[in-house]
Protein backbone atom coordinates (compact mmCIF):
# COMPACT_ATOMS: atom_id res chain seq x y z
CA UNK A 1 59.69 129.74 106.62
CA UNK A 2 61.59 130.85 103.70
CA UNK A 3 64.60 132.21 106.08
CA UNK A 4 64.58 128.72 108.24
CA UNK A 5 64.74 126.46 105.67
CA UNK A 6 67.29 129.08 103.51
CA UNK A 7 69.36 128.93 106.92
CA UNK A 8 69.49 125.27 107.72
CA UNK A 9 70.34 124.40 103.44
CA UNK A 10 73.20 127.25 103.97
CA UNK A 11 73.99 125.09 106.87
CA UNK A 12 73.59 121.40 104.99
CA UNK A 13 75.72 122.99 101.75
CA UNK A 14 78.67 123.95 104.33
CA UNK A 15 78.39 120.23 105.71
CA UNK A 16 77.95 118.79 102.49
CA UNK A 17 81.09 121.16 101.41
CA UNK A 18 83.34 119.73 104.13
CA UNK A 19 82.67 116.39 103.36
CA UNK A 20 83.37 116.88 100.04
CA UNK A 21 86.28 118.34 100.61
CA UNK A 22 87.42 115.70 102.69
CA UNK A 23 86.72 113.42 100.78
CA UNK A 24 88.31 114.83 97.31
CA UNK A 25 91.51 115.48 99.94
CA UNK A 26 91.37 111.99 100.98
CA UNK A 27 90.60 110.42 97.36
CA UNK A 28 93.77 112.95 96.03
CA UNK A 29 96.01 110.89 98.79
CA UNK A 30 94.66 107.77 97.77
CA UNK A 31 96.03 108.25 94.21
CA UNK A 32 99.22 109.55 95.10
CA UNK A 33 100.33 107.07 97.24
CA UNK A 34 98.71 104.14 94.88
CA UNK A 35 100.48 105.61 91.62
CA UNK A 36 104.01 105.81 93.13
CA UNK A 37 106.15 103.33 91.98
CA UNK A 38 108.55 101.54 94.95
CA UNK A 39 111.30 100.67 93.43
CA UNK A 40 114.62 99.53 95.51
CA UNK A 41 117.83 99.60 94.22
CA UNK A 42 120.90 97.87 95.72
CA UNK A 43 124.68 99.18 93.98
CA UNK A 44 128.19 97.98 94.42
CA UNK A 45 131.11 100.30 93.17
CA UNK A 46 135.04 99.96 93.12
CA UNK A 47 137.77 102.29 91.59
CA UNK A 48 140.29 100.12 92.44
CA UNK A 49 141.15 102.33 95.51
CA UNK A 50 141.21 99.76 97.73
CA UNK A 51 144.40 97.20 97.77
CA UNK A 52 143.26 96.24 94.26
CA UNK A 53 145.38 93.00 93.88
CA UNK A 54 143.85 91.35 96.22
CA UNK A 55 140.10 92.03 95.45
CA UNK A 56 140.36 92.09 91.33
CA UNK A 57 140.97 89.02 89.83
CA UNK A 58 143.04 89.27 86.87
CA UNK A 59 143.72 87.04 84.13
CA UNK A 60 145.46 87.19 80.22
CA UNK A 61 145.88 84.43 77.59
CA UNK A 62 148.75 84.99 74.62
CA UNK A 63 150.81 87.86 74.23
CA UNK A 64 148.70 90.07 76.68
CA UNK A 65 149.19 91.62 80.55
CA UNK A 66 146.97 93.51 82.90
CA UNK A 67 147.70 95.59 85.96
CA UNK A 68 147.31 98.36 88.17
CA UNK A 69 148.08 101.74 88.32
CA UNK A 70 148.38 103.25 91.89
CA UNK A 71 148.55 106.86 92.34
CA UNK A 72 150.19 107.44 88.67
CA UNK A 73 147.96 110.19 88.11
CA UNK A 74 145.93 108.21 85.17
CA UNK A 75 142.47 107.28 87.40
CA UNK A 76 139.03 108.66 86.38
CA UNK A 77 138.97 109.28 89.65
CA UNK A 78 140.83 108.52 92.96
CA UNK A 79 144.17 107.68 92.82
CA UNK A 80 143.80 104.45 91.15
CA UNK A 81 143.28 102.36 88.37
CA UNK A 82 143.43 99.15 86.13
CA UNK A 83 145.05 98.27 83.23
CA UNK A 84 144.59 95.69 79.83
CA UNK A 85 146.91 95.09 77.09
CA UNK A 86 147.06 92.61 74.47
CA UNK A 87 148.74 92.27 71.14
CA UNK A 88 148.25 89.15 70.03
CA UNK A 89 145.69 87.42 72.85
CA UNK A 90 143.32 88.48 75.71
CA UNK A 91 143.57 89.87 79.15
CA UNK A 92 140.54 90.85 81.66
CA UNK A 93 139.95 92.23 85.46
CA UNK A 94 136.98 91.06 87.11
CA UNK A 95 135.27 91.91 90.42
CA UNK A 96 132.66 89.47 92.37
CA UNK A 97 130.08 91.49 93.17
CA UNK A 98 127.92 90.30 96.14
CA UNK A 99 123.87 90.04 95.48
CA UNK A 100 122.96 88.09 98.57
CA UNK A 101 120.65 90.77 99.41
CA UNK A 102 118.68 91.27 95.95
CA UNK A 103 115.79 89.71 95.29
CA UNK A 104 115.55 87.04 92.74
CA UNK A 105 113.68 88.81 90.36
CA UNK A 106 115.64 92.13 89.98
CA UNK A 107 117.79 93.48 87.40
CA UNK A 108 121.12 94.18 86.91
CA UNK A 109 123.35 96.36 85.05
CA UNK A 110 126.86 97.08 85.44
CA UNK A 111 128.96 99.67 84.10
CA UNK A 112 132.90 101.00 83.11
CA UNK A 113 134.67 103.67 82.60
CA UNK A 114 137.05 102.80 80.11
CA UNK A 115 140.12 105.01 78.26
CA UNK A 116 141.77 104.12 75.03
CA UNK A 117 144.46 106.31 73.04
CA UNK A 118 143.83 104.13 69.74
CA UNK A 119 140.51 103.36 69.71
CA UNK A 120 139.99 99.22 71.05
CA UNK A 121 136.72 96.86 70.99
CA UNK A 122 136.35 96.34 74.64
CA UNK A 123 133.95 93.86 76.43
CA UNK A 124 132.09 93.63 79.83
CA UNK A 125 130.92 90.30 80.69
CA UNK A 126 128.95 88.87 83.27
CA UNK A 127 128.97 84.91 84.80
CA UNK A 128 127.86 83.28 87.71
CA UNK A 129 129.81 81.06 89.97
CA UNK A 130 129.75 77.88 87.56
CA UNK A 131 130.91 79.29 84.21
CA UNK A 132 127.48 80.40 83.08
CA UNK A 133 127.58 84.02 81.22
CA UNK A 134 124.93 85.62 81.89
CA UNK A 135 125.36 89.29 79.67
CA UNK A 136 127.78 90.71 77.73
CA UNK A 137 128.38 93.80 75.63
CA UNK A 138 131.30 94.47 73.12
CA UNK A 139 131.32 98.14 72.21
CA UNK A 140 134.38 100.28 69.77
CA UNK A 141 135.81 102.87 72.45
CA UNK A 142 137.06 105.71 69.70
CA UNK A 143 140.50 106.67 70.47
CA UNK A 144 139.37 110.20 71.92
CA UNK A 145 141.80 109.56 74.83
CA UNK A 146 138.98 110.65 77.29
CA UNK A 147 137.41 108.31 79.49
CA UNK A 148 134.38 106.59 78.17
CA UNK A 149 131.31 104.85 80.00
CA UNK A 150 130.58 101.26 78.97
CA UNK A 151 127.28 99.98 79.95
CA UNK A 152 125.96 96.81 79.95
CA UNK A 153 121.97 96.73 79.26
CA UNK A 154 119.91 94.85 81.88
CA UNK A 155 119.78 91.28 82.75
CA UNK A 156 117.95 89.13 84.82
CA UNK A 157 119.91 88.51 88.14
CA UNK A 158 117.67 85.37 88.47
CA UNK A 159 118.84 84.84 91.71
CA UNK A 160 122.58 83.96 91.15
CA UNK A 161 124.87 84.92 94.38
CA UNK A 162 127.48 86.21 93.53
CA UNK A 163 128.44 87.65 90.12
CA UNK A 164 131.65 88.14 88.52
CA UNK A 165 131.67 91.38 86.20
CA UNK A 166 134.97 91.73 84.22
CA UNK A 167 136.53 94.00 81.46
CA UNK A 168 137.94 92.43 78.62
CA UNK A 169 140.45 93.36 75.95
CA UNK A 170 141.56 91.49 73.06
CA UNK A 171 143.73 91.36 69.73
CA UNK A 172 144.97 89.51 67.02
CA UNK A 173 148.50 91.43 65.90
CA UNK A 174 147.10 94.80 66.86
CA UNK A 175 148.25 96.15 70.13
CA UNK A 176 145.08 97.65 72.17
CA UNK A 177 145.93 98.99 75.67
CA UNK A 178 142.36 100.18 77.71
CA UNK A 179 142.76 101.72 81.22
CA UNK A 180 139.44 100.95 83.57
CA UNK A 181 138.28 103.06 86.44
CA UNK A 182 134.85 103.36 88.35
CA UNK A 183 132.86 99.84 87.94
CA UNK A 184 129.54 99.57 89.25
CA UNK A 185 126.66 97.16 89.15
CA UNK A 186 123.30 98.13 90.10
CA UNK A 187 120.50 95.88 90.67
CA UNK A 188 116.65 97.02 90.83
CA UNK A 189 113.54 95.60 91.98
């Protein structure tokens, strides 16, 4: 009697061990694919590689000028780059960057590389269609003479289609000059 039942609880504890470990295997699953965050990310990038006076819009108020070098060797990276100077005045490049297929909710940030010899206050601002700005930064670039990253922090793309993102330089008797390379605007949701 004592062997039976001994054999038939060896045989209920291997059962009972399966299922368990099933069922730990299946609950371990569970929680791994609940906890992982799906985030989606859509990005839009230009060096200015591509015919860049006919996709950058570029604009300068006073004694300022903006421009384009092609192949001049000055780019971040590519052959290519833009170009702000001002002495007494503004001048900016901007880019409309397409968000037709973000959601409404996500958010954005964009991003420049930007090179200065003599140190400059730059800007990167961002507007809908109908004048609205919707984020801005206005950081020193020291006058390393390296290119610099210029980040915007996030906003909230609240559904606007499309956005403009430009670089801005300005003075008031000071000369700055600010070479740009590498934009991109990322939004997530």
């Amino acid at each position: 009697m004592n062997t039976t039942f001994s054999g038939g609880r060896n045989r209920l504890l291997r059962r009972l061990g399966g299922v368990t470990a099933a069922a730990a295997l299946s609950a371990a699953l569970l929680t791994v694919t609940s906890g992982v965050a799906h985030a989606s990310l859509s990005q839009v990038q230009d060096g200015f590689e591509v015919n860049p006076q006919s996709s950058w819009l570029v604009a300068t108020g006073g004694s300022a000028s903006a421009g384009f070098d092609i192949g001049a060797g000055t780019a971040r990276s590519g052959r290519n780059n833009g170009w702000l100077f001002a002495s007494n005045g503004w001048a900016f490049e901007g880019f409309w960057v397409p968000t037709n297929s973000v959601p409404r909710t996500a958010q954005c940030a964009s991003q420049f590389y930007m090179q200065t010899a003599g140190g400059a206050q730059v800007g990167i601002e961002i507007w809908d269609a109908n004048g609205h700005l919707l984020s801005s930064t206005y950081p020193w670039l020291n006058g390393s003479g390296a290119y610099q990253a210029v980040n915007t922090a996030r906003w909230n793309l609240n559904g606007v289609n499309p956005v403009f993102v430009k670089a801005i330089v300005g003075a008031n008797g000071s000369s700055r000059f600010v070479r740009l390379d590498d934009m991109t605007t990322q939004c997530y949701w």
